[in-house]
Protein backbone atom coordinates (compact mmCIF):
# COMPACT_ATOMS: atom_id res chain seq x y z
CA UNK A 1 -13.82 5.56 22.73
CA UNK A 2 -11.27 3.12 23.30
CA UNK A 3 -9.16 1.49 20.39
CA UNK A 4 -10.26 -1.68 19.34
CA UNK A 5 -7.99 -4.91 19.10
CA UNK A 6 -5.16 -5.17 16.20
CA UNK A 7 -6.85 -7.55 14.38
CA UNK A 8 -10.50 -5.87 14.27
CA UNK A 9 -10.29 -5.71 10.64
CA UNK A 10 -13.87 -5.37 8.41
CA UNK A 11 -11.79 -3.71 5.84
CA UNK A 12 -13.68 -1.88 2.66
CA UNK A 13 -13.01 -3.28 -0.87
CA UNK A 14 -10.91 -1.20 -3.25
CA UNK A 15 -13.97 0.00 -5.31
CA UNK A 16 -15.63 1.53 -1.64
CA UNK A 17 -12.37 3.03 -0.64
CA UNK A 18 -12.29 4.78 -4.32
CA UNK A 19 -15.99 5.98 -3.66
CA UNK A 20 -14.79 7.33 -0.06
CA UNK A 21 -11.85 9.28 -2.06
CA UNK A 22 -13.73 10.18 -5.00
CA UNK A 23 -13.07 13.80 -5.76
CA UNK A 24 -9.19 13.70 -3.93
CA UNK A 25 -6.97 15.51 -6.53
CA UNK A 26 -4.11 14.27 -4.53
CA UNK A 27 -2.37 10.98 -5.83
CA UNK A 28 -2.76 7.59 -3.72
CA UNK A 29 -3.30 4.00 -5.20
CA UNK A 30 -3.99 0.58 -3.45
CA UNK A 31 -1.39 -1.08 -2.35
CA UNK A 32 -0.49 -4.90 -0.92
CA UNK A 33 -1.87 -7.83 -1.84
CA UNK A 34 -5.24 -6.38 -2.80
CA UNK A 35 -2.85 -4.18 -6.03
CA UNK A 36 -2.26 -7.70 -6.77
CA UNK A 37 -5.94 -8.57 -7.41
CA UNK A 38 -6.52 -5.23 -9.39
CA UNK A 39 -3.69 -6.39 -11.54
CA UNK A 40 -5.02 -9.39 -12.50
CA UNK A 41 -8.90 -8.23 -12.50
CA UNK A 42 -10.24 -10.57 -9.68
CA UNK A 43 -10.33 -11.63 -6.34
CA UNK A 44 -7.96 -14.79 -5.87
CA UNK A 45 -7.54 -15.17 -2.04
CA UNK A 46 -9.44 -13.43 1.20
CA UNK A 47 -7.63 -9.97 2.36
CA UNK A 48 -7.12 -8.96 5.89
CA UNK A 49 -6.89 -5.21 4.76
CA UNK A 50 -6.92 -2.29 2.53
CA UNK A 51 -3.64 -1.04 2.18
CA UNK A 52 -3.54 2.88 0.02
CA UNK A 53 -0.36 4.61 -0.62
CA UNK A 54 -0.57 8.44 -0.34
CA UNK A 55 2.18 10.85 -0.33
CA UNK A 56 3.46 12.10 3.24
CA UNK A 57 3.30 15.87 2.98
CA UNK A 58 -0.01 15.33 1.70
CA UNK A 59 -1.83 12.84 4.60
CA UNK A 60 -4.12 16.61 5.77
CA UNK A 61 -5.78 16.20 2.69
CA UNK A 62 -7.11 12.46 3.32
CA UNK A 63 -7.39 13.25 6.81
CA UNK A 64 -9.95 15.85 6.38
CA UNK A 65 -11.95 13.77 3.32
CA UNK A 66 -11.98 11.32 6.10
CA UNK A 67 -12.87 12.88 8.75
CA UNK A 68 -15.75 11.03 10.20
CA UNK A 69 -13.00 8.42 11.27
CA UNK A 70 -10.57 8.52 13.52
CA UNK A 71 -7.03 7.96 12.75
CA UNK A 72 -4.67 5.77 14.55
CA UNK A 73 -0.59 5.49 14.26
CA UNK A 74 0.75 1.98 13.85
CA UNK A 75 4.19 0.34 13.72
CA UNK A 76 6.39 -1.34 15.91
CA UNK A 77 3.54 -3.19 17.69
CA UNK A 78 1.76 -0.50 18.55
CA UNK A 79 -1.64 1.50 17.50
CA UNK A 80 -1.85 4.93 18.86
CA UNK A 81 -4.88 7.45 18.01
CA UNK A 82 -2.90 10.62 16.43
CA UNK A 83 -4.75 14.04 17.92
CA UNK A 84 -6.39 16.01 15.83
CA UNK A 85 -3.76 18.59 13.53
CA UNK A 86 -1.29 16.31 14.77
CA UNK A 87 1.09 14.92 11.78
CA UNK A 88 2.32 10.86 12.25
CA UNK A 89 5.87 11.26 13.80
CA UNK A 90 8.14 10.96 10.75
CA UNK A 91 9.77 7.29 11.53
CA UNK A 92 6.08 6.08 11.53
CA UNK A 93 5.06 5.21 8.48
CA UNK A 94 1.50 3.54 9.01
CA UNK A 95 -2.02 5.24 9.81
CA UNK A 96 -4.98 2.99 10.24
CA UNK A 97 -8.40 4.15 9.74
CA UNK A 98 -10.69 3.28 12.81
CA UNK A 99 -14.86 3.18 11.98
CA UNK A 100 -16.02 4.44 15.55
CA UNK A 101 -19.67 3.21 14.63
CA UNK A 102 -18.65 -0.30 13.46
CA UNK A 103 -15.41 -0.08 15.98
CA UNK A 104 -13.46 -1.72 13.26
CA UNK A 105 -10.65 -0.81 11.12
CA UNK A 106 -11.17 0.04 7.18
CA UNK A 107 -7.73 0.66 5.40
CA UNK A 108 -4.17 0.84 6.15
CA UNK A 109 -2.76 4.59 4.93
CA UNK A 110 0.84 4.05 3.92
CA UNK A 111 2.75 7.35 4.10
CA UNK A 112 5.49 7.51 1.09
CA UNK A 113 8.30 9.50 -0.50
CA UNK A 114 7.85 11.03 -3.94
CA UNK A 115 5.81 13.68 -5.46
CA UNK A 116 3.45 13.40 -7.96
CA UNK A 117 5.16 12.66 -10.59
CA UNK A 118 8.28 10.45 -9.25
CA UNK A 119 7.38 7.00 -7.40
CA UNK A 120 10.28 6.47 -4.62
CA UNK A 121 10.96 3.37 -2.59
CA UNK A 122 11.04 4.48 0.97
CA UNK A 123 12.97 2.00 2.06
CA UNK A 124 15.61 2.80 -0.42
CA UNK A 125 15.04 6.33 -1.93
CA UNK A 126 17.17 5.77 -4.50
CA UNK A 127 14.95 3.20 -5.94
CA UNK A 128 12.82 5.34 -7.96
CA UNK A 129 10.91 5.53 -11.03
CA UNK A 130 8.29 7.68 -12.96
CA UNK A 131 4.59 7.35 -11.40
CA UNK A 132 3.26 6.65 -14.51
CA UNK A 133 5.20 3.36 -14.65
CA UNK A 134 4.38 2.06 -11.31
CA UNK A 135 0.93 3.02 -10.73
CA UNK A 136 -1.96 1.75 -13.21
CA UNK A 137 -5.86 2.18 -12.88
CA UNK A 138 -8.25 -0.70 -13.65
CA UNK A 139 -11.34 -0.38 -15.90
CA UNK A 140 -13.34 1.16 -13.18
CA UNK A 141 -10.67 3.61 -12.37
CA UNK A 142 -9.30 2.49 -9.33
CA UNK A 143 -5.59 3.28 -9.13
CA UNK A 144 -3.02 0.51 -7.88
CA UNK A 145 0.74 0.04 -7.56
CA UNK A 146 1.78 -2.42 -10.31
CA UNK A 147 2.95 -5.91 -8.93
CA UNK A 148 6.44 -4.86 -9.43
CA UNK A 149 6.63 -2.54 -6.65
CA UNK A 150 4.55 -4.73 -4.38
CA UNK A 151 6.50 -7.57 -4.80
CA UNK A 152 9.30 -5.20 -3.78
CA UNK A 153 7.50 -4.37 -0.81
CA UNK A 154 6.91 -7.97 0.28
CA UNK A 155 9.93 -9.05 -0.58
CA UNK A 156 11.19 -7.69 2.87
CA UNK A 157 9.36 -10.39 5.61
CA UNK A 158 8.60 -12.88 2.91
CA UNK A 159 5.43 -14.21 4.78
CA UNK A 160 3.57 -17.63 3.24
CA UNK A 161 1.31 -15.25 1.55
CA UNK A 162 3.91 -12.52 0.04
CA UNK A 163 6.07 -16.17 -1.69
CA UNK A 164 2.36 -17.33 -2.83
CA UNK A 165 1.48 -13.93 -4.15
CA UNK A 166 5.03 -13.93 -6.16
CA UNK A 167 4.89 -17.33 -7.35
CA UNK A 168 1.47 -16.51 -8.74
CA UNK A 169 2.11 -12.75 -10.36
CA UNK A 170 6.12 -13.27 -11.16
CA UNK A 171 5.27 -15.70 -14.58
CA UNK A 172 2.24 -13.01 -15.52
CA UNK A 173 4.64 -9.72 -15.55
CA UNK A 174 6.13 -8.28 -18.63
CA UNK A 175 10.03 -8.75 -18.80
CA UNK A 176 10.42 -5.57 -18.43
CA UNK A 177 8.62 -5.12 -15.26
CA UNK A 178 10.55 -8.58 -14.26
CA UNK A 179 13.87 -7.51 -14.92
CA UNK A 180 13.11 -3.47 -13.30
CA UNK A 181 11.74 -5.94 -10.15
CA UNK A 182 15.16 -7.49 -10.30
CA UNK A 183 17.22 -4.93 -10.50
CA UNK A 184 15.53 -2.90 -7.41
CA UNK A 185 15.58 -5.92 -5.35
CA UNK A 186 18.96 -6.85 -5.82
CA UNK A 187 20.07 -3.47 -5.05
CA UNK A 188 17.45 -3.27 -1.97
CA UNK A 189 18.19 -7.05 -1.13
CA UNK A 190 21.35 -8.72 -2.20
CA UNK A 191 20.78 -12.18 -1.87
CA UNK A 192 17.10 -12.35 -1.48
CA UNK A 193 16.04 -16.25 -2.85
CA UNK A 194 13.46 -14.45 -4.92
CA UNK A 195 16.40 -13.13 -7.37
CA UNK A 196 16.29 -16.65 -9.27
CA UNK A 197 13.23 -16.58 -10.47
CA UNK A 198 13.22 -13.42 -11.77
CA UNK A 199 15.48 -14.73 -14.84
């Protein structure tokens, strides 16, 4: 079956991602803009995706809880269907989950450093902080990355939507959580214009 176009998106919600993962000892939380909306305990804007952050060594286990999907490699441009056993090459950081019924993608796997109990940036591994700090569940139990780490996340392209999404969650956060953004985006961006508002 071929691979359907980049943006043939139906993506589940958080709560029917959770129910597809129910049971998975392994750690993983929702990630992107859709964290953002767990934060804050509803909906606020339309998402393109479901982005879930798992830990690299352990991508076999979601693999085989999802097996009746196929999973596809994605970065630079490209979307590539990884073979069966086959582990994402290790500068690929991106797995897309392809629905061969609906021919549509579901969720975005991001592959990250850590273990289970140490969250690490991967684009700056020495950016790290206990798991417990940076990952929170909401009522239901869904887990999600607090708004601190996404916003460090989107802090790197700075699309129309990643400036909206800090312009709306930056006044909600804690100071702590503002000033730990800060600091681990001034050491991961010098510079970046978000930096002033994080006073």
């Amino acid at each position: 079956m071929s691979i359907p176009a980049h943006d043939a998106w139906k993506p589940w919600r958080p709560d029917e991602a959770a129910e597809r993962l129910a049971g998975v000892s392994a750690p993983w939380c929702v990630a992107g803009g859709w964290a953002l909306d767990l934060w804050r305990g509803r909906q606020t804007r339309p998402h393109e995706d479901l982005e879930v952050a798992i830990l690299r060594p352990q991508f076999p286990i979601f693999r085989a809880r999802l097996s009746e999907f196929r999973c596809c490699v994605a970065g630079s441009g490209e979307v590539r269907e990884l073979q069966p056993e086959a582990e994402p090459p290790p500068q690929k950081h991106q797995v897309w989950i392809l629905d061969n019924v609906a021919h549509v993608w579901r969720m975005d796997i991001f592959l990250e450093l850590g273990d289970g109990s140490t969250w690490v940036f991967r684009r700056d591994a020495t950016i790290r902080r206990p798991r417990s700090d940076m990952v929170a569940r909401t009522v239901d139990g869904i887990p999600y990355l607090r708004p601190e780490g996404v916003l460090l996340y989107k802090a790197k392209v700075t699309r129309p939507k990643d400036t909206a999404d800090f312009r709306a969650c930056a006044p909600l956060m804690d100071p702590a959580a503002r000033m730990w953004l800060k600091e681990a985006l001034a050491r991961a961006q010098p510079g970046h214009p978000w930096l002033g508002d994080l006073n």
